[in-house]
PDB file of N, CA and C in Angstrom:
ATOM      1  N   UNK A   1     178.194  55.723 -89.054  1.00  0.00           N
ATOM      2  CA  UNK A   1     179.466  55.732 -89.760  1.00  0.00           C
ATOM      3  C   UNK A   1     179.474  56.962 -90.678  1.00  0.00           C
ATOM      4  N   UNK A   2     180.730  57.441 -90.807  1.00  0.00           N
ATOM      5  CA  UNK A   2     180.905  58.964 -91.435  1.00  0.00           C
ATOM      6  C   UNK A   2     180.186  58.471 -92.704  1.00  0.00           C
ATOM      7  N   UNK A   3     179.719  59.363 -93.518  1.00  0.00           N
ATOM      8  CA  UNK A   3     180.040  58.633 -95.266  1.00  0.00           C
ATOM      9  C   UNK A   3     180.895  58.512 -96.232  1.00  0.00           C
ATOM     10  N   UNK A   4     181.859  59.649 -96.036  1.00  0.00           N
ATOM     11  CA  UNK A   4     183.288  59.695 -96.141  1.00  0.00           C
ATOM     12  C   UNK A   4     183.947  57.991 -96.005  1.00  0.00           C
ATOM     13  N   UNK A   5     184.034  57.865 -94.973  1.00  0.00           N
ATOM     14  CA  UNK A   5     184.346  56.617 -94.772  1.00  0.00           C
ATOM     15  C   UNK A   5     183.624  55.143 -95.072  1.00  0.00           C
ATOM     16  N   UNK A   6     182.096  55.212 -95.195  1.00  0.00           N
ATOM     17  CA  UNK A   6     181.265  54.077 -95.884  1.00  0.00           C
ATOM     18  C   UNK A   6     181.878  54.176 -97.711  1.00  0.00           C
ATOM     19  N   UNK A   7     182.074  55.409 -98.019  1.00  0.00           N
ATOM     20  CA  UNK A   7     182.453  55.370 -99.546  1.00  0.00           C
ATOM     21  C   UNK A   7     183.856  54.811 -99.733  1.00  0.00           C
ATOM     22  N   UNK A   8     184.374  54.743 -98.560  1.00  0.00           N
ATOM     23  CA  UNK A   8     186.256  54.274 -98.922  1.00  0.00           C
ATOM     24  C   UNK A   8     185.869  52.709 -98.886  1.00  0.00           C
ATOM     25  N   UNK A   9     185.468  52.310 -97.570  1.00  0.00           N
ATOM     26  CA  UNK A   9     184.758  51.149 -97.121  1.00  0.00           C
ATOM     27  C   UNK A   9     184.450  50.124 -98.414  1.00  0.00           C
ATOM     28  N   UNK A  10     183.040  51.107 -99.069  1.00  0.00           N
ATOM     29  CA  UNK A  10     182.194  50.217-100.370  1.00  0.00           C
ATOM     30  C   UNK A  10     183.287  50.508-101.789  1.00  0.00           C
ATOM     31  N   UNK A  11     184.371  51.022-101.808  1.00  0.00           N
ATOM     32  CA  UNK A  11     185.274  51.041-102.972  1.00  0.00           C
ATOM     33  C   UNK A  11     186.191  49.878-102.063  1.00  0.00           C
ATOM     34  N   UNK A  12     187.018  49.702-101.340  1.00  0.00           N
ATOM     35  CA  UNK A  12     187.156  48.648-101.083  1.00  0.00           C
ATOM     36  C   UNK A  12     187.101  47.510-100.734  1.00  0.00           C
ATOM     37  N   UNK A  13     185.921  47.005-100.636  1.00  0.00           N
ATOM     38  CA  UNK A  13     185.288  46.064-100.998  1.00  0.00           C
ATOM     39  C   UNK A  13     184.890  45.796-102.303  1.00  0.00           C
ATOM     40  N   UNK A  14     184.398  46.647-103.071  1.00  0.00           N
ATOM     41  CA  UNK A  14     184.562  46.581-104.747  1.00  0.00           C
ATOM     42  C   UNK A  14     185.847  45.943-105.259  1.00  0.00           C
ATOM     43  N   UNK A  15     187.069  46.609-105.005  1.00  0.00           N
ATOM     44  CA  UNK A  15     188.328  46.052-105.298  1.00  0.00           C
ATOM     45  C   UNK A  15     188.554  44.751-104.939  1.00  0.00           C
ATOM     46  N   UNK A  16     188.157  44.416-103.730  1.00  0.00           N
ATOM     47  CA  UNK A  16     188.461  43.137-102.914  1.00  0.00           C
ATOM     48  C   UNK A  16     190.220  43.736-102.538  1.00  0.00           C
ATOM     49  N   UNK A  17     190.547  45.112-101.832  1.00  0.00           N
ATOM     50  CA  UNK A  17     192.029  45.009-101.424  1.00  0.00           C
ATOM     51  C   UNK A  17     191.555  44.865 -99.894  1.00  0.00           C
ATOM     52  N   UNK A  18     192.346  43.912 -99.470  1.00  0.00           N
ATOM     53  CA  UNK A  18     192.258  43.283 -98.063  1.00  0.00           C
ATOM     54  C   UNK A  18     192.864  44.516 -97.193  1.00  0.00           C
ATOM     55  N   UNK A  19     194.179  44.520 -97.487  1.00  0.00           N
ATOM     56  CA  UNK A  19     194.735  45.933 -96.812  1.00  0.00           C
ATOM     57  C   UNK A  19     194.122  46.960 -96.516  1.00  0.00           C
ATOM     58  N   UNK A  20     193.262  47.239 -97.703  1.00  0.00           N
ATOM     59  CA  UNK A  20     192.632  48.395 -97.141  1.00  0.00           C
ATOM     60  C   UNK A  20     191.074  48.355 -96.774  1.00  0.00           C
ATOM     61  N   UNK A  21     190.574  47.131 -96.733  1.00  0.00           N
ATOM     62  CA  UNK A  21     189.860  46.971 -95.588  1.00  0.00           C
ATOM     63  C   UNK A  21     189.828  47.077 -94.406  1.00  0.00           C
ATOM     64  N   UNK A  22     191.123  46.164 -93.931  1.00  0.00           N
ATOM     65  CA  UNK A  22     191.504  46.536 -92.469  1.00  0.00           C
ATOM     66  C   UNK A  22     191.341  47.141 -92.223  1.00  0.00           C
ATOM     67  N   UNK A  23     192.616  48.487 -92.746  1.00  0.00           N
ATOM     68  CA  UNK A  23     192.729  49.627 -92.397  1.00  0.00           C
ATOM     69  C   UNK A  23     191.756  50.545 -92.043  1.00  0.00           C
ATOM     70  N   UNK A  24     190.736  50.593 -92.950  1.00  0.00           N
ATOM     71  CA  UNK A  24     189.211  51.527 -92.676  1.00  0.00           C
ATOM     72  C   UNK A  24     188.592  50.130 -91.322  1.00  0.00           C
ATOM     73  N   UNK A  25     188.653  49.343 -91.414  1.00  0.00           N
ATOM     74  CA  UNK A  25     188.107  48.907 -90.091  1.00  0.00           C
ATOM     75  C   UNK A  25     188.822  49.231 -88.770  1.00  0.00           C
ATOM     76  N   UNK A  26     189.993  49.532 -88.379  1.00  0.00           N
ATOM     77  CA  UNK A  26     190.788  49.974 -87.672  1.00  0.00           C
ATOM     78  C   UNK A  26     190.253  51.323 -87.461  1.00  0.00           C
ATOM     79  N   UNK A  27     190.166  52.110 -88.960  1.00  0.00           N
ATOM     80  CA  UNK A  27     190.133  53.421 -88.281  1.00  0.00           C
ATOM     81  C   UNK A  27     188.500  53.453 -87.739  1.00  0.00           C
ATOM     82  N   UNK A  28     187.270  52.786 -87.876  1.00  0.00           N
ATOM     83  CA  UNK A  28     186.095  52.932 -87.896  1.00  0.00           C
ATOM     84  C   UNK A  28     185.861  52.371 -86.162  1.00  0.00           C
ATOM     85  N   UNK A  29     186.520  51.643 -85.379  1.00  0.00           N
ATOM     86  CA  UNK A  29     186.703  51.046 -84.596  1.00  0.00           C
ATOM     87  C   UNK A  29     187.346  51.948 -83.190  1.00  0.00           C
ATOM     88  N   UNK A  30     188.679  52.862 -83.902  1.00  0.00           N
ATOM     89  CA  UNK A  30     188.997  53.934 -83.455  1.00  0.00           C
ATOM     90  C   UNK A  30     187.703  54.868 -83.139  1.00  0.00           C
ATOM     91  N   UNK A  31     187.573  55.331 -83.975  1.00  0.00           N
ATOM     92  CA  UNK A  31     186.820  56.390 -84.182  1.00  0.00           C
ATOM     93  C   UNK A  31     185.381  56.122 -83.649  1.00  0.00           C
ATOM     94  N   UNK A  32     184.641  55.259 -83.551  1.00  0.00           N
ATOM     95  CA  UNK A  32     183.689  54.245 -83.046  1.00  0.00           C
ATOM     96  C   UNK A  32     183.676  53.959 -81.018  1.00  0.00           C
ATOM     97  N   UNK A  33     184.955  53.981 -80.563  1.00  0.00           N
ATOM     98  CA  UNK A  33     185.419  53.916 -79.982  1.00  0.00           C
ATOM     99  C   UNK A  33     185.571  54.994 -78.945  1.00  0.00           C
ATOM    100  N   UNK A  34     185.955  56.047 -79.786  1.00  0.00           N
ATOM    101  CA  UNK A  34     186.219  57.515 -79.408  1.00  0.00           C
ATOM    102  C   UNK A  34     185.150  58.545 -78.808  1.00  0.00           C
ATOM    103  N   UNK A  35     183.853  57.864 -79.464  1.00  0.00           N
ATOM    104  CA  UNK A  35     182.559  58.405 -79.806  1.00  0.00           C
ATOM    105  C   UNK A  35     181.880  57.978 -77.906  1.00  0.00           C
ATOM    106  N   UNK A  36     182.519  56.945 -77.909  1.00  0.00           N
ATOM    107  CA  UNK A  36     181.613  55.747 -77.575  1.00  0.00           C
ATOM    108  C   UNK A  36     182.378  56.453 -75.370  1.00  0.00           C
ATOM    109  N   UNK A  37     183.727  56.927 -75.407  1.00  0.00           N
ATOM    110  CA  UNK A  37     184.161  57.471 -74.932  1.00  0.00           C
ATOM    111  C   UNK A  37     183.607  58.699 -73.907  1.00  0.00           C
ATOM    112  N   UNK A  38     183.640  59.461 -75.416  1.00  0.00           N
ATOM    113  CA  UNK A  38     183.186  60.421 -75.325  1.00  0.00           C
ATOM    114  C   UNK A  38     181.660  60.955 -74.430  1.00  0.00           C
ATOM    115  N   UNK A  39     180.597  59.992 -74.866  1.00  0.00           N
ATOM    116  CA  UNK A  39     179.828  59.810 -74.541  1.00  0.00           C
ATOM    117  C   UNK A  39     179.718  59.608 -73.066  1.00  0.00           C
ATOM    118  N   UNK A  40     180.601  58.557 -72.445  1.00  0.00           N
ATOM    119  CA  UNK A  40     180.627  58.502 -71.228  1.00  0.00           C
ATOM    120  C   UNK A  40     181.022  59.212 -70.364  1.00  0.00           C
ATOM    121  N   UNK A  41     181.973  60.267 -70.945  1.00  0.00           N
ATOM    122  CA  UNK A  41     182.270  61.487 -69.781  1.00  0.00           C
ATOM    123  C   UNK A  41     181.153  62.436 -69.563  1.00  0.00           C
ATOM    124  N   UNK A  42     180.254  62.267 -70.512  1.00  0.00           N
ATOM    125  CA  UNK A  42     179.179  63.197 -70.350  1.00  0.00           C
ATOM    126  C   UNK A  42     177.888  62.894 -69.220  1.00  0.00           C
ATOM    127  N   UNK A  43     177.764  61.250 -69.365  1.00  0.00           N
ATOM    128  CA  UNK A  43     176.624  61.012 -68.534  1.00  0.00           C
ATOM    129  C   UNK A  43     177.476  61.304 -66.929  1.00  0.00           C
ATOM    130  N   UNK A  44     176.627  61.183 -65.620  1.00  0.00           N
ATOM    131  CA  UNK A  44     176.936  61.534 -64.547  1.00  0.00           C
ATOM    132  C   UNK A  44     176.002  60.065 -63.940  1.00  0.00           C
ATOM    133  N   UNK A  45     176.610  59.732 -62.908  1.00  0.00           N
ATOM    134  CA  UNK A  45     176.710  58.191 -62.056  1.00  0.00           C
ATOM    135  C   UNK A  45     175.619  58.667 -60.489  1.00  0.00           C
ATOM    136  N   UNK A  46     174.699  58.392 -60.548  1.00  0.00           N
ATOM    137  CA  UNK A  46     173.954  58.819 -59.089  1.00  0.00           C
ATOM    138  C   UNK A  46     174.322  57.419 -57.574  1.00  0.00           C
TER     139      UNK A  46
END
């Protein structure tokens, strides 16, 4: 996980704002996702 994003993450959770929990879970999921993607165009299938 970026740290950028663990620091938005651990401030909201400090707050307890639900909203913006989601939201960083959405984008971490995205982005998590993307990676995860990515990755697979690279390997090659024998």
């Amino acid at each position: 996980m970026p740290k950028w994003l663990s620091n938005q993450m651990m401030r909201a959770f400090l707050k307890r704002d639900r909203r913006q929990i989601r939201l960083l879970n959405d984008c971490w999921f995205f982005y998590y996702n993307r990676r995860e993607a990515g990755s697979e165009l690279g390997k090659t299938e024998s």
